[in-house]
PDB file of N, CA and C in Angstrom:
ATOM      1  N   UNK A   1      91.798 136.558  89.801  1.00  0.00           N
ATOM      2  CA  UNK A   1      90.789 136.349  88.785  1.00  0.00           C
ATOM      3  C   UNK A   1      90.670 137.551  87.863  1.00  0.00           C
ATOM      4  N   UNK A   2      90.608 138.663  88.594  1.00  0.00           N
ATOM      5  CA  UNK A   2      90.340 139.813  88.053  1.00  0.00           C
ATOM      6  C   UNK A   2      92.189 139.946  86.502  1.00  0.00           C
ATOM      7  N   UNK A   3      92.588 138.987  86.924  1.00  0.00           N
ATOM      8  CA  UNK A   3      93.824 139.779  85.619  1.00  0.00           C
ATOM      9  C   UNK A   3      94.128 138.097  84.651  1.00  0.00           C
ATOM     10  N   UNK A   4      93.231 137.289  84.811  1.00  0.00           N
ATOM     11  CA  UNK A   4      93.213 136.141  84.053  1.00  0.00           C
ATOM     12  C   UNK A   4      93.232 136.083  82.887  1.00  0.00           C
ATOM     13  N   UNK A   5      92.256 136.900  81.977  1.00  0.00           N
ATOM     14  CA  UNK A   5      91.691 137.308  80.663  1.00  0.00           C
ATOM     15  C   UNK A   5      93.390 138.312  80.000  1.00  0.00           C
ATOM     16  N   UNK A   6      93.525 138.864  80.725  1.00  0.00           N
ATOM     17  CA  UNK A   6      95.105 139.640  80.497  1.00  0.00           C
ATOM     18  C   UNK A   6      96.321 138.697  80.319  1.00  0.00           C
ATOM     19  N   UNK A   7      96.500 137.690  81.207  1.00  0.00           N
ATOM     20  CA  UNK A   7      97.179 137.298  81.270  1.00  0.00           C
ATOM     21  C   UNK A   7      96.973 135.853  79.928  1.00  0.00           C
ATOM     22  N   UNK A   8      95.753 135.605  80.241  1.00  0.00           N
ATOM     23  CA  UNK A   8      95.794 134.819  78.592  1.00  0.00           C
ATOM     24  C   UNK A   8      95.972 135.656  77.572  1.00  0.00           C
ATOM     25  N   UNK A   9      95.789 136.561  77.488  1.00  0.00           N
ATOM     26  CA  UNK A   9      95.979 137.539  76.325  1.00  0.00           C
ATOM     27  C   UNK A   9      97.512 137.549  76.227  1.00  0.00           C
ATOM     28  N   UNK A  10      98.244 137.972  76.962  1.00  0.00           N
ATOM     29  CA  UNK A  10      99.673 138.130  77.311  1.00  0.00           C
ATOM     30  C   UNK A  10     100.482 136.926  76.611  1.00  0.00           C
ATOM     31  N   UNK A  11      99.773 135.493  76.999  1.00  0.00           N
ATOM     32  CA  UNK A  11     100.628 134.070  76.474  1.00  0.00           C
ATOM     33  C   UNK A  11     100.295 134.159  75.107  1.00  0.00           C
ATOM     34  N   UNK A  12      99.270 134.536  74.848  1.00  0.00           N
ATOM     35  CA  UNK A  12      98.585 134.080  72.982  1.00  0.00           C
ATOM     36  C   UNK A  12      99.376 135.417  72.435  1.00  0.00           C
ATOM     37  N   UNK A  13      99.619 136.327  72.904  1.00  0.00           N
ATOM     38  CA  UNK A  13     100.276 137.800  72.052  1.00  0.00           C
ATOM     39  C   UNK A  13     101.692 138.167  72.693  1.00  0.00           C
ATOM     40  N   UNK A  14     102.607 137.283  72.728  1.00  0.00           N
ATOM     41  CA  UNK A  14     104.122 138.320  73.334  1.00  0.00           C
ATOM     42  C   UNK A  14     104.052 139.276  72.806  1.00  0.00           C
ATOM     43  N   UNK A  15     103.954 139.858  71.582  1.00  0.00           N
ATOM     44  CA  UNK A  15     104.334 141.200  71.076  1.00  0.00           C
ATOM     45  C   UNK A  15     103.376 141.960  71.084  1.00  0.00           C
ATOM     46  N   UNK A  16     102.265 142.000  71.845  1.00  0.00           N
ATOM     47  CA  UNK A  16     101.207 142.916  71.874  1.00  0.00           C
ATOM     48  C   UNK A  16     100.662 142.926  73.597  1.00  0.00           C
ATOM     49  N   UNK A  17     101.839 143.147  74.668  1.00  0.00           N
ATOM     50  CA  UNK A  17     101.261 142.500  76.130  1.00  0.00           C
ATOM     51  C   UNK A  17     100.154 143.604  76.296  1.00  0.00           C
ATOM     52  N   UNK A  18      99.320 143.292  77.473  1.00  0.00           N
ATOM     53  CA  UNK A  18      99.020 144.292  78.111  1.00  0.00           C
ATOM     54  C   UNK A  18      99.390 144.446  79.884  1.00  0.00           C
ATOM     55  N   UNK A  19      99.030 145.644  80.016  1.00  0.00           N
ATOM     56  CA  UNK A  19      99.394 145.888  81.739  1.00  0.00           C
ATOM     57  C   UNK A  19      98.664 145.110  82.612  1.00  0.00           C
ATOM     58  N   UNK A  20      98.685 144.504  83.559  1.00  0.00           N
ATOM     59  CA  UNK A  20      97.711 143.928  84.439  1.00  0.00           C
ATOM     60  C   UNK A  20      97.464 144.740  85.847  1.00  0.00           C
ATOM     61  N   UNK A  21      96.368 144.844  86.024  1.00  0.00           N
ATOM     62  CA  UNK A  21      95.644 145.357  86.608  1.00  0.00           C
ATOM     63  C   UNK A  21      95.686 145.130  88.092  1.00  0.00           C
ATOM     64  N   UNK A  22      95.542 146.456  88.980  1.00  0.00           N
ATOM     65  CA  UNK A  22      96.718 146.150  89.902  1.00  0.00           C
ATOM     66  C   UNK A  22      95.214 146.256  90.970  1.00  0.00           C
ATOM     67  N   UNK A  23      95.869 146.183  92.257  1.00  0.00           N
ATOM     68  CA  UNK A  23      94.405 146.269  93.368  1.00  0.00           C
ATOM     69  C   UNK A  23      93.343 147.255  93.675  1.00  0.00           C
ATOM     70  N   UNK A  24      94.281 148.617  93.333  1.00  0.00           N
ATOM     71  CA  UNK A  24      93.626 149.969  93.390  1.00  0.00           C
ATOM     72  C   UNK A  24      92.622 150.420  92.322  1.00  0.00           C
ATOM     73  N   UNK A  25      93.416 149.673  91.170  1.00  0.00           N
ATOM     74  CA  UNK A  25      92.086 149.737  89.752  1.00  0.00           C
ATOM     75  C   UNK A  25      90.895 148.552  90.132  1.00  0.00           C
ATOM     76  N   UNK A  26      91.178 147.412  90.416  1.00  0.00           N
ATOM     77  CA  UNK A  26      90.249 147.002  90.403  1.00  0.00           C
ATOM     78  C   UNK A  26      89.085 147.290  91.509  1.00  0.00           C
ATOM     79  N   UNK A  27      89.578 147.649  92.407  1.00  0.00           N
ATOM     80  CA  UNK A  27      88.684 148.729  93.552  1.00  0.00           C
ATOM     81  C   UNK A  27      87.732 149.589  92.755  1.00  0.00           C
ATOM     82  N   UNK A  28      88.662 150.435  92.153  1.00  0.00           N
ATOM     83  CA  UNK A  28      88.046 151.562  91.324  1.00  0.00           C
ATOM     84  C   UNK A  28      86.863 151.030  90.618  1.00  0.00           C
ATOM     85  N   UNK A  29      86.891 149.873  90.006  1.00  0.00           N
ATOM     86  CA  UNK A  29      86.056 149.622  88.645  1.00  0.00           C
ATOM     87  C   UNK A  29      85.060 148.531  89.056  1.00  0.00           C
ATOM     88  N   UNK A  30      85.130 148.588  90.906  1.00  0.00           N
ATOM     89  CA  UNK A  30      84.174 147.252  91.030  1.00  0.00           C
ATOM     90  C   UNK A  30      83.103 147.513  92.235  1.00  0.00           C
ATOM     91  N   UNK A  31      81.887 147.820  91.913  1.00  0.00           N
ATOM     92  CA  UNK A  31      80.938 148.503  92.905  1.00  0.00           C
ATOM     93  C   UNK A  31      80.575 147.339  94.047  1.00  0.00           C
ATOM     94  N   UNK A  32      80.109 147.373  95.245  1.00  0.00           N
ATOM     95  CA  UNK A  32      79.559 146.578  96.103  1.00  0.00           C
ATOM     96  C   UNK A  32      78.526 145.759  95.569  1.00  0.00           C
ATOM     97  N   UNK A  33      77.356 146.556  94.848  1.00  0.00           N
ATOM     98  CA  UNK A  33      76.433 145.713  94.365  1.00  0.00           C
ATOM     99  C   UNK A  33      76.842 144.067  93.402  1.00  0.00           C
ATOM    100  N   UNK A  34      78.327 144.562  92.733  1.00  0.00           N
ATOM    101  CA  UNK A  34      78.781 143.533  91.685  1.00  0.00           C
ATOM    102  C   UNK A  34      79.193 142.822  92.422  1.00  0.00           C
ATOM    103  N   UNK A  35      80.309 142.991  93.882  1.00  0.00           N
ATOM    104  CA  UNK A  35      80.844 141.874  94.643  1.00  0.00           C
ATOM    105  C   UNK A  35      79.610 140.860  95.127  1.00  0.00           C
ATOM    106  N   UNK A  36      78.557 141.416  95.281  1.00  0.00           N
ATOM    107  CA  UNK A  36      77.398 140.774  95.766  1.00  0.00           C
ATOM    108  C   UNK A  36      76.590 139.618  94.885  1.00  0.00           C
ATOM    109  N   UNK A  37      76.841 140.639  93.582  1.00  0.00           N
ATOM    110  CA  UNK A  37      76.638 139.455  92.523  1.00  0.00           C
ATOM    111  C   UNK A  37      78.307 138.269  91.967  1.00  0.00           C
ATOM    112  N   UNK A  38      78.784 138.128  92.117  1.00  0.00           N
ATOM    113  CA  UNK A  38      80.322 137.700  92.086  1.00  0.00           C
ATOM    114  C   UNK A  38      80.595 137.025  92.996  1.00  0.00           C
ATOM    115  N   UNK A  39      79.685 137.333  94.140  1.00  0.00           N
ATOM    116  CA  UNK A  39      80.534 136.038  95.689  1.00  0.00           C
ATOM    117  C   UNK A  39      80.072 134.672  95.210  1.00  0.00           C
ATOM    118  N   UNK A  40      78.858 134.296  94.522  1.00  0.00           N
ATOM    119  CA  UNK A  40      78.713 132.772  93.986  1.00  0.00           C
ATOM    120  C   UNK A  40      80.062 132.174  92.898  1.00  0.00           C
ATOM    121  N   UNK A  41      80.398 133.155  92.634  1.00  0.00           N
ATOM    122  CA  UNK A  41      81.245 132.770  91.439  1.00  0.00           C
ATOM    123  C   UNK A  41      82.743 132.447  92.246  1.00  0.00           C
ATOM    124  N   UNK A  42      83.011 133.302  92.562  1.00  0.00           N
ATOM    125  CA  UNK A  42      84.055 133.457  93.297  1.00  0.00           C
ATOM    126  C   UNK A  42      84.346 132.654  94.621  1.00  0.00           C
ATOM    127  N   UNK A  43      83.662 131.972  95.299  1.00  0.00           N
ATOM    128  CA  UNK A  43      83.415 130.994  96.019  1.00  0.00           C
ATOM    129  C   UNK A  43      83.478 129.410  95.149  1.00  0.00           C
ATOM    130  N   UNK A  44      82.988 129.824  94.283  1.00  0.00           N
ATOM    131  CA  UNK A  44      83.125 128.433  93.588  1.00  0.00           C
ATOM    132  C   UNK A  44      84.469 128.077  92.774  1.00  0.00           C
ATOM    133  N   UNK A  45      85.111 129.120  92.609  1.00  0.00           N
ATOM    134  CA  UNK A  45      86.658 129.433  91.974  1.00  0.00           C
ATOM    135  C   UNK A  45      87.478 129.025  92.836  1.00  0.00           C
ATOM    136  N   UNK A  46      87.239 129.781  94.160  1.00  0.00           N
ATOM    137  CA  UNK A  46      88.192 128.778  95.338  1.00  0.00           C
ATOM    138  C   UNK A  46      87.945 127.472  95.779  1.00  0.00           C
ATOM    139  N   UNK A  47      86.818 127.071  95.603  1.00  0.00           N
ATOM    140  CA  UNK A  47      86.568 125.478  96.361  1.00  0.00           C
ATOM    141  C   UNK A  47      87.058 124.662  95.077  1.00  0.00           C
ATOM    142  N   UNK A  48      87.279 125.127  93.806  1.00  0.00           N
ATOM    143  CA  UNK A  48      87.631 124.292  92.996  1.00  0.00           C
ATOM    144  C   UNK A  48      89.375 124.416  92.519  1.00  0.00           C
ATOM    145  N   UNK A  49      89.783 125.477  93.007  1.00  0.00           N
ATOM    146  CA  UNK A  49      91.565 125.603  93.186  1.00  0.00           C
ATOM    147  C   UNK A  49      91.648 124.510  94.443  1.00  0.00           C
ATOM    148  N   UNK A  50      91.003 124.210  95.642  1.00  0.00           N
ATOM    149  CA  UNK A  50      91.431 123.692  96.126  1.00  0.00           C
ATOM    150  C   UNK A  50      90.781 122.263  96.442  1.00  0.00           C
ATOM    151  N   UNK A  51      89.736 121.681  95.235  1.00  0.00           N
ATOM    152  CA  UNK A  51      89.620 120.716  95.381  1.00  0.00           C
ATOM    153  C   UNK A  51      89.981 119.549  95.513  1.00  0.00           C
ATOM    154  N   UNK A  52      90.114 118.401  96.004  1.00  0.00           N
ATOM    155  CA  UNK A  52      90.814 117.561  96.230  1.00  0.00           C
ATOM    156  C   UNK A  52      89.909 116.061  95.726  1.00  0.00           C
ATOM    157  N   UNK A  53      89.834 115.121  94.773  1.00  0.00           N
ATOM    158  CA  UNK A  53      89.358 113.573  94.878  1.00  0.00           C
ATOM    159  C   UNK A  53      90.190 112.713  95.840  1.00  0.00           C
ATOM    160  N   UNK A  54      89.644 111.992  96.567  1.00  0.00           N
ATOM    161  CA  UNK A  54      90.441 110.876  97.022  1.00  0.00           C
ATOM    162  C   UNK A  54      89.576 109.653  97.201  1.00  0.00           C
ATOM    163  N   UNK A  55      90.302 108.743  96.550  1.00  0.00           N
ATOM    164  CA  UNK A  55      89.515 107.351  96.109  1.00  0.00           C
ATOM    165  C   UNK A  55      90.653 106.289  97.541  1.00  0.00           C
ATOM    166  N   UNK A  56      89.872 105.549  98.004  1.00  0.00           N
ATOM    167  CA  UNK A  56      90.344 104.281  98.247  1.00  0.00           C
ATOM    168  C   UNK A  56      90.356 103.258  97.739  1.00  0.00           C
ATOM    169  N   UNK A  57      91.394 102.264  97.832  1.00  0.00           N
ATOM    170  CA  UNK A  57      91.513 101.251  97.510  1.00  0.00           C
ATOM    171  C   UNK A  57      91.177 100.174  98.174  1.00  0.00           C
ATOM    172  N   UNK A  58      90.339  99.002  97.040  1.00  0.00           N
ATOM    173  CA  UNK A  58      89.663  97.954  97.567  1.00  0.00           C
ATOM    174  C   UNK A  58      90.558  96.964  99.167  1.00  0.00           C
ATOM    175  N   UNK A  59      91.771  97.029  98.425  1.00  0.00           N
ATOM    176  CA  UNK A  59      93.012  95.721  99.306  1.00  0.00           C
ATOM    177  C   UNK A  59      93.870  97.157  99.579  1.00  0.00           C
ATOM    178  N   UNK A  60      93.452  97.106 100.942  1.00  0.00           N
ATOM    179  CA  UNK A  60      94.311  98.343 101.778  1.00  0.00           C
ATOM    180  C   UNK A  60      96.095  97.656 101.632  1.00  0.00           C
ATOM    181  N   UNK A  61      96.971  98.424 101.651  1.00  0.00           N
ATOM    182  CA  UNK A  61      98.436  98.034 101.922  1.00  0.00           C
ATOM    183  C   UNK A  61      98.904  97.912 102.989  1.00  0.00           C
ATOM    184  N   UNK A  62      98.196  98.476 104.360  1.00  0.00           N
ATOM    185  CA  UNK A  62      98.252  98.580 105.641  1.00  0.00           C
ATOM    186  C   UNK A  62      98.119  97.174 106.273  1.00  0.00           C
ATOM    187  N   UNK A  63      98.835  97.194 107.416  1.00  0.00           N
ATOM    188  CA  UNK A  63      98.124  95.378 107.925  1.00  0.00           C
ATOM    189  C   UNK A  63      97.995  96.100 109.136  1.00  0.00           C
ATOM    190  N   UNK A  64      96.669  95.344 109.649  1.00  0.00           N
ATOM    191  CA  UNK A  64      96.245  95.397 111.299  1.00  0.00           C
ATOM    192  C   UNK A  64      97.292  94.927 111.908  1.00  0.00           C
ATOM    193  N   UNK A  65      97.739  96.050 113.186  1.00  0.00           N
ATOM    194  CA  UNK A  65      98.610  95.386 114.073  1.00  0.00           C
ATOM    195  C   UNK A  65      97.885  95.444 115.198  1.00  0.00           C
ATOM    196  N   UNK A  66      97.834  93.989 115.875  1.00  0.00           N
ATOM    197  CA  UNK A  66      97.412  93.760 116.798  1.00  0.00           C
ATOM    198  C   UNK A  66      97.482  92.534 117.972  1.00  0.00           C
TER     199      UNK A  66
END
């Protein structure tokens, strides 16, 4: 998340990239109090990378064996 904004920057500008930001900077530049404010967000970023719909269908394709 933390190198998203870069990396759109990167697709809209080939000739102007920037560096992306590696684990040790973002350590550096990110206090406890902010992770604290950020876990709602960030929780909701993952449940929605891995969200899933699944609909059923009225007339299953399956037949009862029995």
């Amino acid at each position: 998340l933390a190198n998203q904004s870069v990396l759109i920057h990167n697709l809209k500008n080939p000739d102007n990239k920037k560096e992306l930001l590696t684990a040790e900077v973002v350590e550096l530049l990110t206090s406890p109090l902010e992770l604290a404010a950020y876990k709602n967000a960030i929780m909701e970023a993952m449940f929605k990378g891995t969200k899933r719909n699944v609909e059923s269908e009225d007339n299953s394709k399956n037949v009862t064996v029995g």
